[in-house]
PDB file of N, CA and C in Angstrom:
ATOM      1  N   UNK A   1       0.848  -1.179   0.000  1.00  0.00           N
ATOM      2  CA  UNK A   1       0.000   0.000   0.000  1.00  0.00           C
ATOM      3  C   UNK A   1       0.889   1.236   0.000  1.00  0.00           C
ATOM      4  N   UNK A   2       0.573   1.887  -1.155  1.00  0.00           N
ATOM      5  CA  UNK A   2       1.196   3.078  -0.663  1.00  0.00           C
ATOM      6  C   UNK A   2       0.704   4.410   0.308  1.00  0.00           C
ATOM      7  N   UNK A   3       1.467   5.155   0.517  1.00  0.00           N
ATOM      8  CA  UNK A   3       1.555   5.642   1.627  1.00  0.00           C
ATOM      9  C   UNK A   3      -0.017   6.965   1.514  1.00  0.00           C
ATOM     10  N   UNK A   4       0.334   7.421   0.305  1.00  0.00           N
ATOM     11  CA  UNK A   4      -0.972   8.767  -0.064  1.00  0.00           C
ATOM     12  C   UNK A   4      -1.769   7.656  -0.315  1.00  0.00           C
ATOM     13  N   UNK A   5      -1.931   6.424  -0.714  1.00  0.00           N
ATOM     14  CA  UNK A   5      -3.023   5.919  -1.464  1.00  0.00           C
ATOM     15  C   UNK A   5      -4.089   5.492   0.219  1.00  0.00           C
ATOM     16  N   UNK A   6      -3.521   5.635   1.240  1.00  0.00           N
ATOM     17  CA  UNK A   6      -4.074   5.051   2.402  1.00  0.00           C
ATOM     18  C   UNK A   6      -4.816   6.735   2.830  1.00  0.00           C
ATOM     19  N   UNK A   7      -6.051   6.842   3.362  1.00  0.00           N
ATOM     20  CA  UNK A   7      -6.841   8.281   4.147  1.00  0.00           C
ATOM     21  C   UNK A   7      -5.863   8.264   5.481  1.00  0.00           C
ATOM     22  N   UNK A   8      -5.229   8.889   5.825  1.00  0.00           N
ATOM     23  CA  UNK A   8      -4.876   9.262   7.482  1.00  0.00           C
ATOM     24  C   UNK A   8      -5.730   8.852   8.159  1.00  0.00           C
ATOM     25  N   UNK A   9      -7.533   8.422   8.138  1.00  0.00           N
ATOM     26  CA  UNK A   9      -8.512   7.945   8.914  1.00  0.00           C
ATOM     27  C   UNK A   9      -8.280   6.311   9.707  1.00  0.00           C
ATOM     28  N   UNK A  10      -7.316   5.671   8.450  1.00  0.00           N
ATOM     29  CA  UNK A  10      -8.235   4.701   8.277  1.00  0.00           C
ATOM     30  C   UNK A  10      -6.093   3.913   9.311  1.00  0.00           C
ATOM     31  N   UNK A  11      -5.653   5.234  10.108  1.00  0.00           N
ATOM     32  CA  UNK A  11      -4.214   4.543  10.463  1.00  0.00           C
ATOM     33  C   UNK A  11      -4.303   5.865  11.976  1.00  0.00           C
ATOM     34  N   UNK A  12      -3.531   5.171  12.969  1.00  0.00           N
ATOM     35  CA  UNK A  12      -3.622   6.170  14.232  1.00  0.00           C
ATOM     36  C   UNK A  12      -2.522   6.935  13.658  1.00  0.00           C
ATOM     37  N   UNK A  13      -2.743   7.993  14.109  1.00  0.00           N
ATOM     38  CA  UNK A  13      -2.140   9.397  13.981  1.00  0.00           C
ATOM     39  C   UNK A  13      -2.019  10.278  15.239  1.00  0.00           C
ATOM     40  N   UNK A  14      -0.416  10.521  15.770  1.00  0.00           N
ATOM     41  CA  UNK A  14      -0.230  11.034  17.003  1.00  0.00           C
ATOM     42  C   UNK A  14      -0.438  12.431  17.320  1.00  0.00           C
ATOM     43  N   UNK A  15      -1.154  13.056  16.206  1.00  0.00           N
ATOM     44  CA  UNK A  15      -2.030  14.408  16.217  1.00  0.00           C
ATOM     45  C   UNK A  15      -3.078  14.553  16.778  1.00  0.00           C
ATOM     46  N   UNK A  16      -3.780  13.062  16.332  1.00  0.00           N
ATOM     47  CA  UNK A  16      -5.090  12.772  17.360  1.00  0.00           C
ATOM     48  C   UNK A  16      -5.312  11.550  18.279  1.00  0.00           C
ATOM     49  N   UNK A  17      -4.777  10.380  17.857  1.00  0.00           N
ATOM     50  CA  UNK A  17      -4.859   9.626  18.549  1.00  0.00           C
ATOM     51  C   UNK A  17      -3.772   9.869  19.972  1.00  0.00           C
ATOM     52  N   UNK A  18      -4.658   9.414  21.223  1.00  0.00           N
ATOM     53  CA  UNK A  18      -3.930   9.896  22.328  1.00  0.00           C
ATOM     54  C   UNK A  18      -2.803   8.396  21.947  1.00  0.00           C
ATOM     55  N   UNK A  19      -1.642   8.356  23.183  1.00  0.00           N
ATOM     56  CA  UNK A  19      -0.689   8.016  23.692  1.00  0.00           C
ATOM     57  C   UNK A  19      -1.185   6.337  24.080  1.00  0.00           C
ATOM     58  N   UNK A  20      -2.392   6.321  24.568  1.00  0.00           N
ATOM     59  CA  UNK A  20      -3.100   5.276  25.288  1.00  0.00           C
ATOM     60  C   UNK A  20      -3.531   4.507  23.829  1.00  0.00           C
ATOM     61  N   UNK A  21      -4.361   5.009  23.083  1.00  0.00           N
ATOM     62  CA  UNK A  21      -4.944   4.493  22.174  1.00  0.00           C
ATOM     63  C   UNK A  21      -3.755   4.197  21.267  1.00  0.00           C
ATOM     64  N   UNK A  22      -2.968   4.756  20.993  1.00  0.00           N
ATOM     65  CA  UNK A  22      -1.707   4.322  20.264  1.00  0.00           C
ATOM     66  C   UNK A  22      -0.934   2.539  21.007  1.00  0.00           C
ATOM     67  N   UNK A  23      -0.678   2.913  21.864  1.00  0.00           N
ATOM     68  CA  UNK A  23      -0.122   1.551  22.911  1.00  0.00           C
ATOM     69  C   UNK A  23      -1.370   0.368  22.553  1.00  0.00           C
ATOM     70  N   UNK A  24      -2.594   0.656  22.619  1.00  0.00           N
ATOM     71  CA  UNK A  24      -3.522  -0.313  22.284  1.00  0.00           C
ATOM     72  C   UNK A  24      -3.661  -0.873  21.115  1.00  0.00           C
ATOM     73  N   UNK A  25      -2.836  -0.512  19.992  1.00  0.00           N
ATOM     74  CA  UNK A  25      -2.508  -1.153  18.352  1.00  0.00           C
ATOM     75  C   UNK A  25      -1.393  -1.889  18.879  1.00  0.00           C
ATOM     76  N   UNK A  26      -0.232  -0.621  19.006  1.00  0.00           N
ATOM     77  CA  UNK A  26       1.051  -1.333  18.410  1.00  0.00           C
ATOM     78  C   UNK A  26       1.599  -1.690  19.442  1.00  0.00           C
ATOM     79  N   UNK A  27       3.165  -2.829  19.569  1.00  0.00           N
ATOM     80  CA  UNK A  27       3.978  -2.809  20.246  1.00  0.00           C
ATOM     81  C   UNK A  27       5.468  -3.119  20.040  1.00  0.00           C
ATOM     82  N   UNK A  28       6.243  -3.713  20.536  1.00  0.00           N
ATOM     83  CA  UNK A  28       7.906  -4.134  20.261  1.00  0.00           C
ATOM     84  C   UNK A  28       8.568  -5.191  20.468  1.00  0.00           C
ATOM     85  N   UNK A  29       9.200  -5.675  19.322  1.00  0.00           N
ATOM     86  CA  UNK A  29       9.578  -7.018  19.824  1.00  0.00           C
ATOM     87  C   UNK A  29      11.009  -6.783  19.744  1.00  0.00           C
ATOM     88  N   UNK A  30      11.782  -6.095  20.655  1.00  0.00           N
ATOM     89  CA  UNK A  30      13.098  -5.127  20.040  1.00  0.00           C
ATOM     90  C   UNK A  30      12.825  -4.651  19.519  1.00  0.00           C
ATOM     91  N   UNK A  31      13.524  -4.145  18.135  1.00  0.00           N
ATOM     92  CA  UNK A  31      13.667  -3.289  17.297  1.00  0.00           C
ATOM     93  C   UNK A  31      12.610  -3.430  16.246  1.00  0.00           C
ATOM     94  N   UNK A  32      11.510  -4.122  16.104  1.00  0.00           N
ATOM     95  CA  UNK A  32      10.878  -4.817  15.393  1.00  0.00           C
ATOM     96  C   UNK A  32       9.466  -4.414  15.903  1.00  0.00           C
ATOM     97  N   UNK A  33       8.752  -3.307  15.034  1.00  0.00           N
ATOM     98  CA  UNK A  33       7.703  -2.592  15.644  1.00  0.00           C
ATOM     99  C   UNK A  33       6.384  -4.030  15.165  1.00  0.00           C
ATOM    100  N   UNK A  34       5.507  -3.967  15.540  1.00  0.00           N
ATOM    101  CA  UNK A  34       4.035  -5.016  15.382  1.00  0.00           C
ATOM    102  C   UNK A  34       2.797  -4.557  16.023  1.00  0.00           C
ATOM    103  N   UNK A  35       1.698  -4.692  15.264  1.00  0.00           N
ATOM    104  CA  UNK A  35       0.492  -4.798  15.339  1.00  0.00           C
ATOM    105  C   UNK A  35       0.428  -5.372  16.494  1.00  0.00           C
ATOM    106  N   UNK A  36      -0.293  -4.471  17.561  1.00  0.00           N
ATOM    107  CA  UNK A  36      -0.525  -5.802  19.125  1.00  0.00           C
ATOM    108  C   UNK A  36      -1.656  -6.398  19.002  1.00  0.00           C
ATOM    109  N   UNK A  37      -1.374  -7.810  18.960  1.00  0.00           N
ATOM    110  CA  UNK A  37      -2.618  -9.034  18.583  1.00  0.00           C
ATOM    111  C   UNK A  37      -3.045  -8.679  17.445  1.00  0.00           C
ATOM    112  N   UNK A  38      -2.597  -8.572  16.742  1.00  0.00           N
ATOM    113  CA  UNK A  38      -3.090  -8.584  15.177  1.00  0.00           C
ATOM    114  C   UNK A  38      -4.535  -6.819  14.730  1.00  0.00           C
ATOM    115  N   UNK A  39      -3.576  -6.219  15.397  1.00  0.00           N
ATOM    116  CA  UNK A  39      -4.536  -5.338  15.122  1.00  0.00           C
ATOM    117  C   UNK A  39      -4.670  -4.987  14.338  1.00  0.00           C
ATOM    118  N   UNK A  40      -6.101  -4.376  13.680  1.00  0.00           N
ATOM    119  CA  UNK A  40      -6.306  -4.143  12.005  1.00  0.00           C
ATOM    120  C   UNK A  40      -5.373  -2.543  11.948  1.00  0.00           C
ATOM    121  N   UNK A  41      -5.361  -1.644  13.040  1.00  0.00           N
ATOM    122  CA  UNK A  41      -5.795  -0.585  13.010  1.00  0.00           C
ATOM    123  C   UNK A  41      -3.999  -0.320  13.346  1.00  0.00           C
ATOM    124  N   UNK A  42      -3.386  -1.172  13.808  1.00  0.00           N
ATOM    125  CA  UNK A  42      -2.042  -1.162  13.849  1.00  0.00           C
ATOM    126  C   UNK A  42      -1.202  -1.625  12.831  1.00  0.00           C
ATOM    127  N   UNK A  43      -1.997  -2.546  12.171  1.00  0.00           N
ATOM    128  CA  UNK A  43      -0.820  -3.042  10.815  1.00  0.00           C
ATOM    129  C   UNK A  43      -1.243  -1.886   9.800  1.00  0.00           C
ATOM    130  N   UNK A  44      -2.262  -0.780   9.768  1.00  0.00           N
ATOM    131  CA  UNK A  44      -2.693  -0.380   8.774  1.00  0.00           C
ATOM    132  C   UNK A  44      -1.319   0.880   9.043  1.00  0.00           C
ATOM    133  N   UNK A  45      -1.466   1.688  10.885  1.00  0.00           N
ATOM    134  CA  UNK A  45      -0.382   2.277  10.984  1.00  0.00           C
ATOM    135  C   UNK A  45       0.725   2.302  10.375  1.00  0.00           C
ATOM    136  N   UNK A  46       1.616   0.877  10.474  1.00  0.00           N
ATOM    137  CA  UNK A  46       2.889   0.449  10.269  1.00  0.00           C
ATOM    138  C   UNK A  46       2.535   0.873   8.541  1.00  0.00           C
ATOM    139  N   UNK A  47       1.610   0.189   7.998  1.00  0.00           N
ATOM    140  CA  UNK A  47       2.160   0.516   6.380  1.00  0.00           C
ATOM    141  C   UNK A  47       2.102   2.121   6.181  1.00  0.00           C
ATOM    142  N   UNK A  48       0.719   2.591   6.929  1.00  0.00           N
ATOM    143  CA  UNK A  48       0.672   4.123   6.260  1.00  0.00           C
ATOM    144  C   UNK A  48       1.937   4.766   6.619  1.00  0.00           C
ATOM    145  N   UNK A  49       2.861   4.504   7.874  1.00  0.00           N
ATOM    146  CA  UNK A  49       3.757   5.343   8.017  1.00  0.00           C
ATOM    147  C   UNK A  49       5.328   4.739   7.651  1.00  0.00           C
ATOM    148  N   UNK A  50       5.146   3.398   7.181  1.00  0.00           N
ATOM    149  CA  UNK A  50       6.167   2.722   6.796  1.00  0.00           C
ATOM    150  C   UNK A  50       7.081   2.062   7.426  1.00  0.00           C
ATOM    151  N   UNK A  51       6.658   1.892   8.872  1.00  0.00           N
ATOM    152  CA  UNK A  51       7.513   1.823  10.104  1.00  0.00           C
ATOM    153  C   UNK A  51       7.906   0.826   9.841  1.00  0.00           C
ATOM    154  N   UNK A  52       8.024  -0.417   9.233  1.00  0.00           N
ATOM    155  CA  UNK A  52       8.905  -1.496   8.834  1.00  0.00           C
ATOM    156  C   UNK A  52       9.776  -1.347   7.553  1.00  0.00           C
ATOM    157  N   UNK A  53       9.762  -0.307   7.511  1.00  0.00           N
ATOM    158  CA  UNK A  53      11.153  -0.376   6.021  1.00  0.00           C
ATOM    159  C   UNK A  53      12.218  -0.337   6.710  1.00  0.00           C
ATOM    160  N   UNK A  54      13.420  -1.056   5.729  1.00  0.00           N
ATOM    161  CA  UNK A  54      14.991  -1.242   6.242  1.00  0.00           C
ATOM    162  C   UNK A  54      15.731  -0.277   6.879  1.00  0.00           C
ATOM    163  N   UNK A  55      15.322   0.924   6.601  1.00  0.00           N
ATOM    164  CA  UNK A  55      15.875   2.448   6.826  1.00  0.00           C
ATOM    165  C   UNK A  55      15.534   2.841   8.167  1.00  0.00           C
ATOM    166  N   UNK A  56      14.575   2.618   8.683  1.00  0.00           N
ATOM    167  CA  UNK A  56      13.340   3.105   9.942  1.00  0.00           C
ATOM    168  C   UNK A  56      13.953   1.483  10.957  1.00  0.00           C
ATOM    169  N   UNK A  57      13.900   0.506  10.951  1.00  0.00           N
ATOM    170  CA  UNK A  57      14.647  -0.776  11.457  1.00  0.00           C
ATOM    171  C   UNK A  57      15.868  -0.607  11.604  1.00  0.00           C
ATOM    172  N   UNK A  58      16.879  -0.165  10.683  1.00  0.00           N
ATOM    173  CA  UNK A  58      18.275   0.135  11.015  1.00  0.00           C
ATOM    174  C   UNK A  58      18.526   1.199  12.261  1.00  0.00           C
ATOM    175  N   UNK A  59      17.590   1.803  12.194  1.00  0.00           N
ATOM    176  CA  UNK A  59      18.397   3.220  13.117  1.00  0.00           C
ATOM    177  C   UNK A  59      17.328   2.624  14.342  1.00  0.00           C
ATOM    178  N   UNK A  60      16.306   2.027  14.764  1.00  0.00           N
ATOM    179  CA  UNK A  60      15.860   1.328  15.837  1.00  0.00           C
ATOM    180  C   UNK A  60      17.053   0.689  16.595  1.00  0.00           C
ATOM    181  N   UNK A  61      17.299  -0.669  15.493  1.00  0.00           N
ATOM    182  CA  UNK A  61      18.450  -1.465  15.908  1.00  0.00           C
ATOM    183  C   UNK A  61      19.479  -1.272  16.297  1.00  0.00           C
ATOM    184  N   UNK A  62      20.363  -0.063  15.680  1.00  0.00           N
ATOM    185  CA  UNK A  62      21.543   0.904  16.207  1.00  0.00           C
ATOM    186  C   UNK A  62      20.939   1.370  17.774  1.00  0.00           C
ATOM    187  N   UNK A  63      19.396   2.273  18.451  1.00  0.00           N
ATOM    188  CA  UNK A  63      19.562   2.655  19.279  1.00  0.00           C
ATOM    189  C   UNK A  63      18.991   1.765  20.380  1.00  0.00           C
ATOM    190  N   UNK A  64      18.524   0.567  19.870  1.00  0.00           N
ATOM    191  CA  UNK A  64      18.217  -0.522  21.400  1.00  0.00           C
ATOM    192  C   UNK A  64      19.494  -0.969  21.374  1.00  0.00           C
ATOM    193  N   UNK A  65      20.574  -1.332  19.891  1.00  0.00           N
ATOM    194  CA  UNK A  65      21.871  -1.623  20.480  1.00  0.00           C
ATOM    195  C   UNK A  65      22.242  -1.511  21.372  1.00  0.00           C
ATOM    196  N   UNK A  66      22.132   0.524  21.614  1.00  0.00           N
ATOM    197  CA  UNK A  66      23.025   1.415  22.385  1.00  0.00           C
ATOM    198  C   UNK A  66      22.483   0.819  23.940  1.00  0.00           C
ATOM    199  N   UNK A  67      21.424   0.551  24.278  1.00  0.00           N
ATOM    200  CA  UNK A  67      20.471   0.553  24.847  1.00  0.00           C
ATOM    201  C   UNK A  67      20.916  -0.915  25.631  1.00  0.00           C
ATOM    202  N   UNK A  68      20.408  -2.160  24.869  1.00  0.00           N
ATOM    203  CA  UNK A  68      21.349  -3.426  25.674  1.00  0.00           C
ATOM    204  C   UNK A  68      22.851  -3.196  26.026  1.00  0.00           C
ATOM    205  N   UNK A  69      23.434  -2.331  25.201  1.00  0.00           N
ATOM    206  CA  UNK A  69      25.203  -1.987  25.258  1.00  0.00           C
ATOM    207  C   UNK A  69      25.360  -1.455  26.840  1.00  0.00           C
ATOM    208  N   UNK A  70      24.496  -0.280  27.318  1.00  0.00           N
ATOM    209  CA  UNK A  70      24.505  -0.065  28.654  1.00  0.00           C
ATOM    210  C   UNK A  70      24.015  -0.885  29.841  1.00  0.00           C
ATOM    211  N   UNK A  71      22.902  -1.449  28.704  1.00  0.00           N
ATOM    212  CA  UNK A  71      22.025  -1.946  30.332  1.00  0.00           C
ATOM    213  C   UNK A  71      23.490  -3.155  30.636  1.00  0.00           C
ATOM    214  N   UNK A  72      23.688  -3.823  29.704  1.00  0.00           N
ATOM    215  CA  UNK A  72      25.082  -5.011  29.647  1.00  0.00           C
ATOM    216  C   UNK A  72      26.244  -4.675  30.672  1.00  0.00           C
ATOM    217  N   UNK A  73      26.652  -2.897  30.786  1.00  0.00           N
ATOM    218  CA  UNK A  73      27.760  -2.570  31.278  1.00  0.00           C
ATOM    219  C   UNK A  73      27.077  -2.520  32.870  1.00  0.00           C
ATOM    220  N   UNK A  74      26.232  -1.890  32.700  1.00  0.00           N
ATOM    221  CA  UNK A  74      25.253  -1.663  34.642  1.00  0.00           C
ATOM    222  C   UNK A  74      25.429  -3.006  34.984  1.00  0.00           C
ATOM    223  N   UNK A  75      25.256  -3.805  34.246  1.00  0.00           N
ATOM    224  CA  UNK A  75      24.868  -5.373  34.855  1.00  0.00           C
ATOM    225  C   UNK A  75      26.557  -5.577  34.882  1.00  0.00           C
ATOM    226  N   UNK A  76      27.485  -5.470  34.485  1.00  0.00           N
ATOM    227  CA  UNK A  76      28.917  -5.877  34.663  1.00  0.00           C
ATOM    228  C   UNK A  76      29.516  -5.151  36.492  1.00  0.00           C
ATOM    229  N   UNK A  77      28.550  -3.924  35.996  1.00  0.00           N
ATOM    230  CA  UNK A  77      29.414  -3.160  37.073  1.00  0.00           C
ATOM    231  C   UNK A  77      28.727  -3.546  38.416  1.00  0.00           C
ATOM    232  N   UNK A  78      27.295  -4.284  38.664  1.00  0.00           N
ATOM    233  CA  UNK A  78      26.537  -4.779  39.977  1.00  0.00           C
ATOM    234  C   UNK A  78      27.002  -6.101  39.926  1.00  0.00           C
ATOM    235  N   UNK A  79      27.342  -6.981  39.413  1.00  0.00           N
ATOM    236  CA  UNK A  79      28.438  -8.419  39.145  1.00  0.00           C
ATOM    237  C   UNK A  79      29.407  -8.092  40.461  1.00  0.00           C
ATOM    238  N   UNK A  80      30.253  -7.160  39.231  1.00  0.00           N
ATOM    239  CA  UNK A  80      31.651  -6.741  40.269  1.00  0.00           C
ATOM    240  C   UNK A  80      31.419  -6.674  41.421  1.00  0.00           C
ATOM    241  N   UNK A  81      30.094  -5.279  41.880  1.00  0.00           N
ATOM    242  CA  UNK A  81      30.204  -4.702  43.297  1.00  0.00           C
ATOM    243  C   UNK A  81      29.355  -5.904  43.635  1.00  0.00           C
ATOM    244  N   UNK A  82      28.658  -6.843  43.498  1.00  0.00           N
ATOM    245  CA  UNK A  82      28.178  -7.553  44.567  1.00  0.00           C
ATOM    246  C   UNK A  82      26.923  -7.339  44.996  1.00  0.00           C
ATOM    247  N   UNK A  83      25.830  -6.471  43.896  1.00  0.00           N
ATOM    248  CA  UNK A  83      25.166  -5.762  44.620  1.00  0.00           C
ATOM    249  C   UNK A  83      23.985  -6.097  43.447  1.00  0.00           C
ATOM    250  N   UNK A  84      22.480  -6.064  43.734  1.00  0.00           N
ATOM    251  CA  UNK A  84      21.386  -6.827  43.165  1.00  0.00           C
ATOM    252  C   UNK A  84      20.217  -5.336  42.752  1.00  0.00           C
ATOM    253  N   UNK A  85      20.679  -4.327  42.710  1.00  0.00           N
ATOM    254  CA  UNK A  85      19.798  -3.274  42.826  1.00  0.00           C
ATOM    255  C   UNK A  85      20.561  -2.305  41.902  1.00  0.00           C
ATOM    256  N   UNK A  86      19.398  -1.317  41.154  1.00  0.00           N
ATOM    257  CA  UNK A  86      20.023   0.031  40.420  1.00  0.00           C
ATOM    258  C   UNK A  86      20.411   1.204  41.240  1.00  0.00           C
ATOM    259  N   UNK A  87      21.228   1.769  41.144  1.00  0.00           N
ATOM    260  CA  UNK A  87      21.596   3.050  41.641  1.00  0.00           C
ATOM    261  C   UNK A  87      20.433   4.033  40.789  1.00  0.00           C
ATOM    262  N   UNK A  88      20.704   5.352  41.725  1.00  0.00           N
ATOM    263  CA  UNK A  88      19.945   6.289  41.126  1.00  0.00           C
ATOM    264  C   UNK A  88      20.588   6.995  39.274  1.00  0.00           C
ATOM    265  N   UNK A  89      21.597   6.814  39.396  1.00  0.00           N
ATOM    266  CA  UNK A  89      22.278   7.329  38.381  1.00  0.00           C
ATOM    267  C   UNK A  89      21.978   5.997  37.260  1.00  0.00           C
ATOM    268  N   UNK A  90      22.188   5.185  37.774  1.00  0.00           N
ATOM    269  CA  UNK A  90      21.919   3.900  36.699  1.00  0.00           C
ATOM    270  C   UNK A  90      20.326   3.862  36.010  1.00  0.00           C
ATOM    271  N   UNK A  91      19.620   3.944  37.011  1.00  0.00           N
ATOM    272  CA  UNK A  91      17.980   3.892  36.423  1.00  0.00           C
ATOM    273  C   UNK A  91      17.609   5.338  35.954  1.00  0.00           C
ATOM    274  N   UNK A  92      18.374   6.485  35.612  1.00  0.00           N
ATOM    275  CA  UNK A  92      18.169   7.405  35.588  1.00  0.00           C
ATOM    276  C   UNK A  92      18.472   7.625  34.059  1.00  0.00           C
ATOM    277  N   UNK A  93      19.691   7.016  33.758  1.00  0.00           N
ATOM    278  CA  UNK A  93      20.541   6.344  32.244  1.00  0.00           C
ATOM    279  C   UNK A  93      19.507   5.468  31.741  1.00  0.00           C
ATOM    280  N   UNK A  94      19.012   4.581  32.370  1.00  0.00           N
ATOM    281  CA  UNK A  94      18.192   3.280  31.374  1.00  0.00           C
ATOM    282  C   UNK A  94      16.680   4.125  31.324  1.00  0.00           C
ATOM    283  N   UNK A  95      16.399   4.956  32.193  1.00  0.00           N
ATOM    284  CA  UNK A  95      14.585   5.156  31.984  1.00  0.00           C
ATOM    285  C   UNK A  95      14.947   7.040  30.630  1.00  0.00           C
ATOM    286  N   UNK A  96      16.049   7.707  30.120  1.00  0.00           N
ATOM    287  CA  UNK A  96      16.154   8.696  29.566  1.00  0.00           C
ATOM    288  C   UNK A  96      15.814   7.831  28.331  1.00  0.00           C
ATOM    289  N   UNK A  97      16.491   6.027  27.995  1.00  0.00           N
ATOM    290  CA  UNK A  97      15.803   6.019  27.019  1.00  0.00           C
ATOM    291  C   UNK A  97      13.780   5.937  26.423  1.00  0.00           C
ATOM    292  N   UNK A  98      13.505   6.539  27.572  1.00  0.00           N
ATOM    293  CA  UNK A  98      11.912   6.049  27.398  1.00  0.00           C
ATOM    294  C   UNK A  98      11.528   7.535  27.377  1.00  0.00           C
ATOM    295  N   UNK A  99      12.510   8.761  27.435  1.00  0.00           N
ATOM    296  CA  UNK A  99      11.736  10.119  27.606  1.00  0.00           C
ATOM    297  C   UNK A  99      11.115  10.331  26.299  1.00  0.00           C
ATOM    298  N   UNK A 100      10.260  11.573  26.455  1.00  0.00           N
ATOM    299  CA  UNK A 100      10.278  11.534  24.874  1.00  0.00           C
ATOM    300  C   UNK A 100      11.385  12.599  24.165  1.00  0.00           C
ATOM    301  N   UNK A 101      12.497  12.901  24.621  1.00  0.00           N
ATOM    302  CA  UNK A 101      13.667  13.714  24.015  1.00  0.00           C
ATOM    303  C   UNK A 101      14.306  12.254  23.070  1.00  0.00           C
ATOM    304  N   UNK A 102      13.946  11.237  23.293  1.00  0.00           N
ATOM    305  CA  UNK A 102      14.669  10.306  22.734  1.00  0.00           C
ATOM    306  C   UNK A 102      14.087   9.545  22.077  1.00  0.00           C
ATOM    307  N   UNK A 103      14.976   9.459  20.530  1.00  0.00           N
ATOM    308  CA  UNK A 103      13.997   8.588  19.289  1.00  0.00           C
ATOM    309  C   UNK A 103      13.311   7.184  19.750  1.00  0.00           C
ATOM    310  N   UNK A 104      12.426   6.765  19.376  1.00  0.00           N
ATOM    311  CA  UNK A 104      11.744   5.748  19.671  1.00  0.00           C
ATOM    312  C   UNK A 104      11.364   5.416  20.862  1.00  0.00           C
ATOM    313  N   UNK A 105      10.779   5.965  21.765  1.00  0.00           N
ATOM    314  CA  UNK A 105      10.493   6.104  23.072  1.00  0.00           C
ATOM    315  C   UNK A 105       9.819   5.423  23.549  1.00  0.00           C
ATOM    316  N   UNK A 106       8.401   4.836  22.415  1.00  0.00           N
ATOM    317  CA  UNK A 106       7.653   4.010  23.173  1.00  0.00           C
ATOM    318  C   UNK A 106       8.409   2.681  22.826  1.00  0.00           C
ATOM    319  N   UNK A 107       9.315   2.643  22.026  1.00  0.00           N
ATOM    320  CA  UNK A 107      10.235   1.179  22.166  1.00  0.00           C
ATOM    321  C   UNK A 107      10.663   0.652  23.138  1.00  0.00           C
ATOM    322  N   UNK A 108      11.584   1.685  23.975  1.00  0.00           N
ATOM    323  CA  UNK A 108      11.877   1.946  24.970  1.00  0.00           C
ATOM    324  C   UNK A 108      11.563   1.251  26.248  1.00  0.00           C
ATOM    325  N   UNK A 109       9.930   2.107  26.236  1.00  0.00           N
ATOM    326  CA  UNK A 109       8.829   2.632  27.000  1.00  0.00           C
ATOM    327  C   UNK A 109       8.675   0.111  27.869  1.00  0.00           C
ATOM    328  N   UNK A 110       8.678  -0.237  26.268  1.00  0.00           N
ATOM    329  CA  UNK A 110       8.480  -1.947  26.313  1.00  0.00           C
ATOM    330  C   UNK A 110       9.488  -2.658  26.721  1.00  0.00           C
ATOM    331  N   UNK A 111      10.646  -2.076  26.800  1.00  0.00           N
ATOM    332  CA  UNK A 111      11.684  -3.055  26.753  1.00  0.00           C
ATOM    333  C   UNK A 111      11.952  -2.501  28.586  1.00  0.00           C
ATOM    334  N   UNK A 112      11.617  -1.554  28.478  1.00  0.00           N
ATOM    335  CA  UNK A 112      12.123  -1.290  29.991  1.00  0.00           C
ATOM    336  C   UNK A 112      11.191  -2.552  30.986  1.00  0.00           C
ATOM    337  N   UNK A 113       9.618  -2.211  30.066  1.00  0.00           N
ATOM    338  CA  UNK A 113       8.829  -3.136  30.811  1.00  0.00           C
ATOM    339  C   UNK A 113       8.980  -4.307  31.041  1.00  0.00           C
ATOM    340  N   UNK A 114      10.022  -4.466  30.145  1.00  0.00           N
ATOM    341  CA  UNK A 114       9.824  -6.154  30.031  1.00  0.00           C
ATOM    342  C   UNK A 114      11.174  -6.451  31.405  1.00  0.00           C
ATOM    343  N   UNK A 115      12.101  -5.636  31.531  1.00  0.00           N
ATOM    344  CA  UNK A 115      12.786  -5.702  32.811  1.00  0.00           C
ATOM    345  C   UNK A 115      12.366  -5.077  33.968  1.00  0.00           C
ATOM    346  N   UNK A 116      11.389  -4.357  33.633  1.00  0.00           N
ATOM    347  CA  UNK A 116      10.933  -4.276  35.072  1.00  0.00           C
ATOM    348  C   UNK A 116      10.710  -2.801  35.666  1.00  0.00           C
ATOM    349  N   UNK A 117      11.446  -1.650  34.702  1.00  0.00           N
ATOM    350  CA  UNK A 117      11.432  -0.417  35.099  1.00  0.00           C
ATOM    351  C   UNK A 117      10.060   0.377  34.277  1.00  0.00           C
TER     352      UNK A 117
END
């Protein structure tokens, strides 16, 4: 489908659709955006805005890289000290990727969930 050939109606749009209703289509499997449970109204998203082309996936994948790359080093450095808990400075680093100053946020927003923050 191409992209003009789709109405803006018929795909959520973060002009109008709130934040909530957005989370209720889509979600993340890493870097790998999806329709949540097969939503009509979320796969229609992904095509109208293209969110699965190679271009839009590459620069995801580069920033959850960045993203496991730290959480990997926090977890090296509570190994060392002996210690089972985040510092304030540590959860302060892993939750900036979920602000919205930072690309892909509600990616983020899932992966944090899925550990716990």
């Amino acid at each position: 489908v191409r992209h003009d050939e789709m109405p803006i109606q018929d795909a959520l749009d973060p002009c109008r659709n709130t934040e909530e209703e957005i989370k209720e289509h889509l979600t993340f499997d890493d870097e790998i955006i999806q329709a949540k449970k097969g939503s009509p109204l979320g796969l229609k998203t992904i095509q109208k805005y293209r969110l699965n082309k190679n271009e839009v996936e590459k620069r995801r994948l580069r920033s959850i890289k960045n993203f496991y790359k730290l959480l990997t080093q926090i977890q090296a450095k509570q190994n060392s000290e002996k210690r089972d808990y985040l510092t304030e400075d540590e959860k302060h680093d892993l939750l900036y990727f979920k602000s919205v100053q930072h690309s892909f946020s509600f990616m983020f927003e899932v992966a944090l969930r899925k550990i716990g923050l």
